[in-house]
N, C-alpha and C. Protein backbone atom coordinates (compact mmCIF):
# COMPACT_ATOMS: atom_id res chain seq x y z
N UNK A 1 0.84 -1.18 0.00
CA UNK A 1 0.00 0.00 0.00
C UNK A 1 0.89 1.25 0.00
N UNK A 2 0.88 2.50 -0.84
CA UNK A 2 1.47 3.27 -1.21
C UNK A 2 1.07 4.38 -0.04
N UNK A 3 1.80 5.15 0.48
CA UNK A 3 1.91 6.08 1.36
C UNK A 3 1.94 7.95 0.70
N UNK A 4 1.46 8.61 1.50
CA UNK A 4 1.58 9.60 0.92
C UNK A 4 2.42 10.51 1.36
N UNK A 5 2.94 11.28 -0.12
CA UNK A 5 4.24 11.56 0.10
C UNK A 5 3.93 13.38 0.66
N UNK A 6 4.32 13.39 2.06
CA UNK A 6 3.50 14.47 2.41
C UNK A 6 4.23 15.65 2.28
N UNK A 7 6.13 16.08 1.63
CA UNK A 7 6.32 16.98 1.53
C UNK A 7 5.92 17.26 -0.30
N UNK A 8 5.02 16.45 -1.22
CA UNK A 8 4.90 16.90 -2.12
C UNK A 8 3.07 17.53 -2.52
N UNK A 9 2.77 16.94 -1.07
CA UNK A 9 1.31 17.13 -0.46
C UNK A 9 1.56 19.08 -0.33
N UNK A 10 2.08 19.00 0.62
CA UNK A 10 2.39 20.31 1.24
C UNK A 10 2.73 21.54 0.02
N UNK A 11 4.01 20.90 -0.90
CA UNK A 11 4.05 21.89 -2.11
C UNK A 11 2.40 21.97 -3.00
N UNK A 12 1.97 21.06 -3.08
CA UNK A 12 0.76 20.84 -3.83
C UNK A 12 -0.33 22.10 -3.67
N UNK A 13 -0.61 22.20 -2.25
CA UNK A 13 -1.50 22.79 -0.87
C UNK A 13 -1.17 24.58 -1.32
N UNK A 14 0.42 25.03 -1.25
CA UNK A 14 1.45 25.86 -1.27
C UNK A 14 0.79 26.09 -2.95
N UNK A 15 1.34 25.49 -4.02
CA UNK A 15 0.61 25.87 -5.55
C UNK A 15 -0.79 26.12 -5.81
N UNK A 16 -1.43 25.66 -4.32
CA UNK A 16 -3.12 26.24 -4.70
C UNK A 16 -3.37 27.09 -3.89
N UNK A 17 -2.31 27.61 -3.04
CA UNK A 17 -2.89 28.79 -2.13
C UNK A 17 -2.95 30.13 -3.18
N UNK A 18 -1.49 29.91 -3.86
CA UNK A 18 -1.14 30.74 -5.00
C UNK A 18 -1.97 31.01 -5.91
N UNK A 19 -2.32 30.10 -6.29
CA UNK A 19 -3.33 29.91 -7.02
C UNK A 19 -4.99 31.14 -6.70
N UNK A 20 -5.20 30.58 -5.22
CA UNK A 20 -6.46 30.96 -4.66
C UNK A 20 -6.33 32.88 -4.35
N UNK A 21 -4.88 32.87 -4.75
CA UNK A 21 -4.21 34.59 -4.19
C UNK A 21 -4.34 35.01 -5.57
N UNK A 22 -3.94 34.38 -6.41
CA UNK A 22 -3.87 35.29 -8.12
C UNK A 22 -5.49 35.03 -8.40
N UNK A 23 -6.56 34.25 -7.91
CA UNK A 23 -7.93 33.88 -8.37
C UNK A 23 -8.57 35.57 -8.01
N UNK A 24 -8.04 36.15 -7.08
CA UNK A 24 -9.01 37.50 -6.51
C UNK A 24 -7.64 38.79 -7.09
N UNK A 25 -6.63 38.37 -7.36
CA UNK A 25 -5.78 39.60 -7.94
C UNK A 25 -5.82 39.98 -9.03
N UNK A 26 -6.11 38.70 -9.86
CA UNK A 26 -6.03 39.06 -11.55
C UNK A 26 -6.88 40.04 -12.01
N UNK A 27 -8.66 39.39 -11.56
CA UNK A 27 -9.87 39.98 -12.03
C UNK A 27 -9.28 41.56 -11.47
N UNK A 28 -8.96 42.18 -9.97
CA UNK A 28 -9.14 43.02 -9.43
C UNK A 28 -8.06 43.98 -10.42
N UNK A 29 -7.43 43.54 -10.72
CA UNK A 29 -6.03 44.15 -11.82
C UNK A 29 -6.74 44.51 -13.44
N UNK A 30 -7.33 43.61 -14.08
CA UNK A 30 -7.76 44.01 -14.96
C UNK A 30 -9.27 44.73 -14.59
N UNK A 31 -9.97 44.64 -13.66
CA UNK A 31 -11.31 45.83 -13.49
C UNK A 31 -10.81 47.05 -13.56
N UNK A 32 -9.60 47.25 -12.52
CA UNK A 32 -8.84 48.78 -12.42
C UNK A 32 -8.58 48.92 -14.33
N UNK A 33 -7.73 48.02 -14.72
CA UNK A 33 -7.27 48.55 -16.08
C UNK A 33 -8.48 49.02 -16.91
N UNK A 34 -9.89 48.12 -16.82
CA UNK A 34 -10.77 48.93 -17.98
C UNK A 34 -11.68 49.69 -17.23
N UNK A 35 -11.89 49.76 -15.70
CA UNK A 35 -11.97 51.32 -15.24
C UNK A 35 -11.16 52.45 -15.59
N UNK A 36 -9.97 52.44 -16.17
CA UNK A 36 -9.30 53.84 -16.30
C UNK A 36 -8.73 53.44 -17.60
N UNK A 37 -9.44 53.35 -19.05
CA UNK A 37 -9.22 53.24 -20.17
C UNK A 37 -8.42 54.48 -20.88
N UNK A 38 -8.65 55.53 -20.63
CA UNK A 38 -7.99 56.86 -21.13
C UNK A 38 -6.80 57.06 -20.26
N UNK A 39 -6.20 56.37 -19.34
CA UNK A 39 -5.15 56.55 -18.59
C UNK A 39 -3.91 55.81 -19.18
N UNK A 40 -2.88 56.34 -19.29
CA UNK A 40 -1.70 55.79 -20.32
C UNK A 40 -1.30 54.55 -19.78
N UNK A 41 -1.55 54.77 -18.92
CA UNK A 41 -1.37 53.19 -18.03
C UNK A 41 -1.87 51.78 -18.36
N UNK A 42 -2.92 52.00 -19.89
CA UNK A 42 -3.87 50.85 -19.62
C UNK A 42 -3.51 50.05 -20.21
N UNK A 43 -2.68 49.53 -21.07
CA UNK A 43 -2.58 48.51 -22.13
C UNK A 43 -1.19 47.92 -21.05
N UNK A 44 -0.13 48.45 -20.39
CA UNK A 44 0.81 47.33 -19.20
C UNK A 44 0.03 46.51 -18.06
N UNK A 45 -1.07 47.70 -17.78
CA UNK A 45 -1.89 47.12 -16.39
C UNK A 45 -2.62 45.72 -17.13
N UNK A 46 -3.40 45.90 -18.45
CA UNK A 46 -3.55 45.19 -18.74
C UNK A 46 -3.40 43.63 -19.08
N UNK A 47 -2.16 44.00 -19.59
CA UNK A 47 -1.44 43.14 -19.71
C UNK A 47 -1.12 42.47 -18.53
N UNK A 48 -0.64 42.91 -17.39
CA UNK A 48 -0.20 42.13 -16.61
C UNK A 48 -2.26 41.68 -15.64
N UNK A 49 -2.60 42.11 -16.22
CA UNK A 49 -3.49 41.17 -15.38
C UNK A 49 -4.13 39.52 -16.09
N UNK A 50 -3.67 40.34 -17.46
CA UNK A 50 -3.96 39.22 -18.28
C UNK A 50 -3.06 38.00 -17.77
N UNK A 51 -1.85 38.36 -17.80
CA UNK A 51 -0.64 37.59 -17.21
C UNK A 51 -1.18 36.69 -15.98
N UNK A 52 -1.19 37.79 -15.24
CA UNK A 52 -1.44 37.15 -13.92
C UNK A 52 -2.64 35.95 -13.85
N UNK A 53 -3.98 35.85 -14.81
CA UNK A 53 -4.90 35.71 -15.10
C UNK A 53 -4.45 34.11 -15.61
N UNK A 54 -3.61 33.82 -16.61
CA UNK A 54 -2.95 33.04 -16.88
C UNK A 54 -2.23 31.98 -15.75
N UNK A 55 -1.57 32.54 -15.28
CA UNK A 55 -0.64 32.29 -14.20
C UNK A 55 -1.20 31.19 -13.33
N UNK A 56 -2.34 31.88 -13.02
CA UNK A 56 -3.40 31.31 -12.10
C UNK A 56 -3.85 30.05 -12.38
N UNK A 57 -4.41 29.98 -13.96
CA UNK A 57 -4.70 29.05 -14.35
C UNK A 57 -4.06 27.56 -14.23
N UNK A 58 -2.71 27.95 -15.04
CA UNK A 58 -1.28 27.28 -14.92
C UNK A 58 -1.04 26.70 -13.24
N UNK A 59 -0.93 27.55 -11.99
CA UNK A 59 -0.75 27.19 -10.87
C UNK A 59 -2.07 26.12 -10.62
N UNK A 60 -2.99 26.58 -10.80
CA UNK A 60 -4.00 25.50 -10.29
C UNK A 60 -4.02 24.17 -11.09
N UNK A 61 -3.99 24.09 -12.60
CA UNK A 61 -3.29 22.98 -13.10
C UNK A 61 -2.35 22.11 -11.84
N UNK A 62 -1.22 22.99 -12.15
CA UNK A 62 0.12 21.82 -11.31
C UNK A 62 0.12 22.09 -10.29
N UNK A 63 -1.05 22.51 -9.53
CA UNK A 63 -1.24 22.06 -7.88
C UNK A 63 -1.82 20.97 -7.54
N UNK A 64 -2.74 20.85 -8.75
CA UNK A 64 -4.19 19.80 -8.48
C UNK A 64 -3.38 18.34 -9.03
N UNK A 65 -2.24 18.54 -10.21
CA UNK A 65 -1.48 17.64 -10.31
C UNK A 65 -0.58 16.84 -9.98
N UNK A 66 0.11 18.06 -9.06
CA UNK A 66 0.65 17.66 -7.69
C UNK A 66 0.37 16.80 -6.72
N UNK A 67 -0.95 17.29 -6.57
CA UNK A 67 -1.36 16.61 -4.89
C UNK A 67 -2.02 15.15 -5.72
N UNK A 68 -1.94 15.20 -6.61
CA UNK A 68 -2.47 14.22 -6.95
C UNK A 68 -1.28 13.21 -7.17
N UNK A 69 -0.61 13.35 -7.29
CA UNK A 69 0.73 12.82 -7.66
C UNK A 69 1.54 12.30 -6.14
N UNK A 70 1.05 13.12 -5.41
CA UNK A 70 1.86 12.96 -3.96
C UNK A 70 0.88 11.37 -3.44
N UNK A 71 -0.78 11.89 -3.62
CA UNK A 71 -1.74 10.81 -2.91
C UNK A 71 -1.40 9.49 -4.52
N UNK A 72 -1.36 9.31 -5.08
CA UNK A 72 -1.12 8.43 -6.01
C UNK A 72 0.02 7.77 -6.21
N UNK A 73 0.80 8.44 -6.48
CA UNK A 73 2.23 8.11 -6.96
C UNK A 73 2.31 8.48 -7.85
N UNK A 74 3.62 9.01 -8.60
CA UNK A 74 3.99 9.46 -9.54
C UNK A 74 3.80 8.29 -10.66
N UNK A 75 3.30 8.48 -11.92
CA UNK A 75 2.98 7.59 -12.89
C UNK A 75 4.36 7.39 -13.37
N UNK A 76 4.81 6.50 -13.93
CA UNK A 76 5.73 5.74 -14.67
C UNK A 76 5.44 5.10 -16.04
N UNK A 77 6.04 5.16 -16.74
CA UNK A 77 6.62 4.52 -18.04
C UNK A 77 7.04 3.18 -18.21
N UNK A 78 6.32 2.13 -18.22
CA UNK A 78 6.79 0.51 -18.35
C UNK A 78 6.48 0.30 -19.70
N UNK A 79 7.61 -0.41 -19.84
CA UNK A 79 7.54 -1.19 -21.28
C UNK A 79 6.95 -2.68 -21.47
C-alpha cells in the first residue's frame, strides 16, 4: 500500500494557495485597467493582469497535479 508523500502534499497545498491569491488579484487588476481606459497606463496594467490571469490558471493545473501525484504516486513509463 502506497503512502503519501507528504512533503509533495504540502508543495501541492502551497501551488493552490497561490493559485487561490492570483484567483481575486487578476480579475481586481484588470477591473482597475478597464476602469481607467484613457489613462496611459492601460494597455501594461492590462497586460499584466492578463498575465497574472494566466498564471493562475497554470498554478492550479500543477497544484491539483501535484497533490495528486503525492496521494497516487507518480505515474511511470513501463515497457
Amino acid at each position: 500500500m502506497r503512502r503519501t508523500d507528504k512533503d509533495m502534499l504540502v508543495t501541492g497545498l502551497k501551488r493552490l494557495g497561490i493559485t487561490v491569491v492570483l484567483m481575486f488579484t487578476a480579475p481586481l487588476v484588470l477591473w482597475q485597467a478597464f476602469k481607467n481606459q484613457e489613462h496611459f497606463l492601460f494597455w501594461p496594467v492590462c497586460i499584466l493582469g492578463i498575465i497574472l490571469a494566466s498564471y493562475a490558471i497554470f498554478m492550479g493545473f500543477k497544484g491539483i497535479k501535484t497533490i495528486v501525484n503525492s496521494v497516487f504516486g507518480v505515474k511511470t513509463k513501463s515497457n
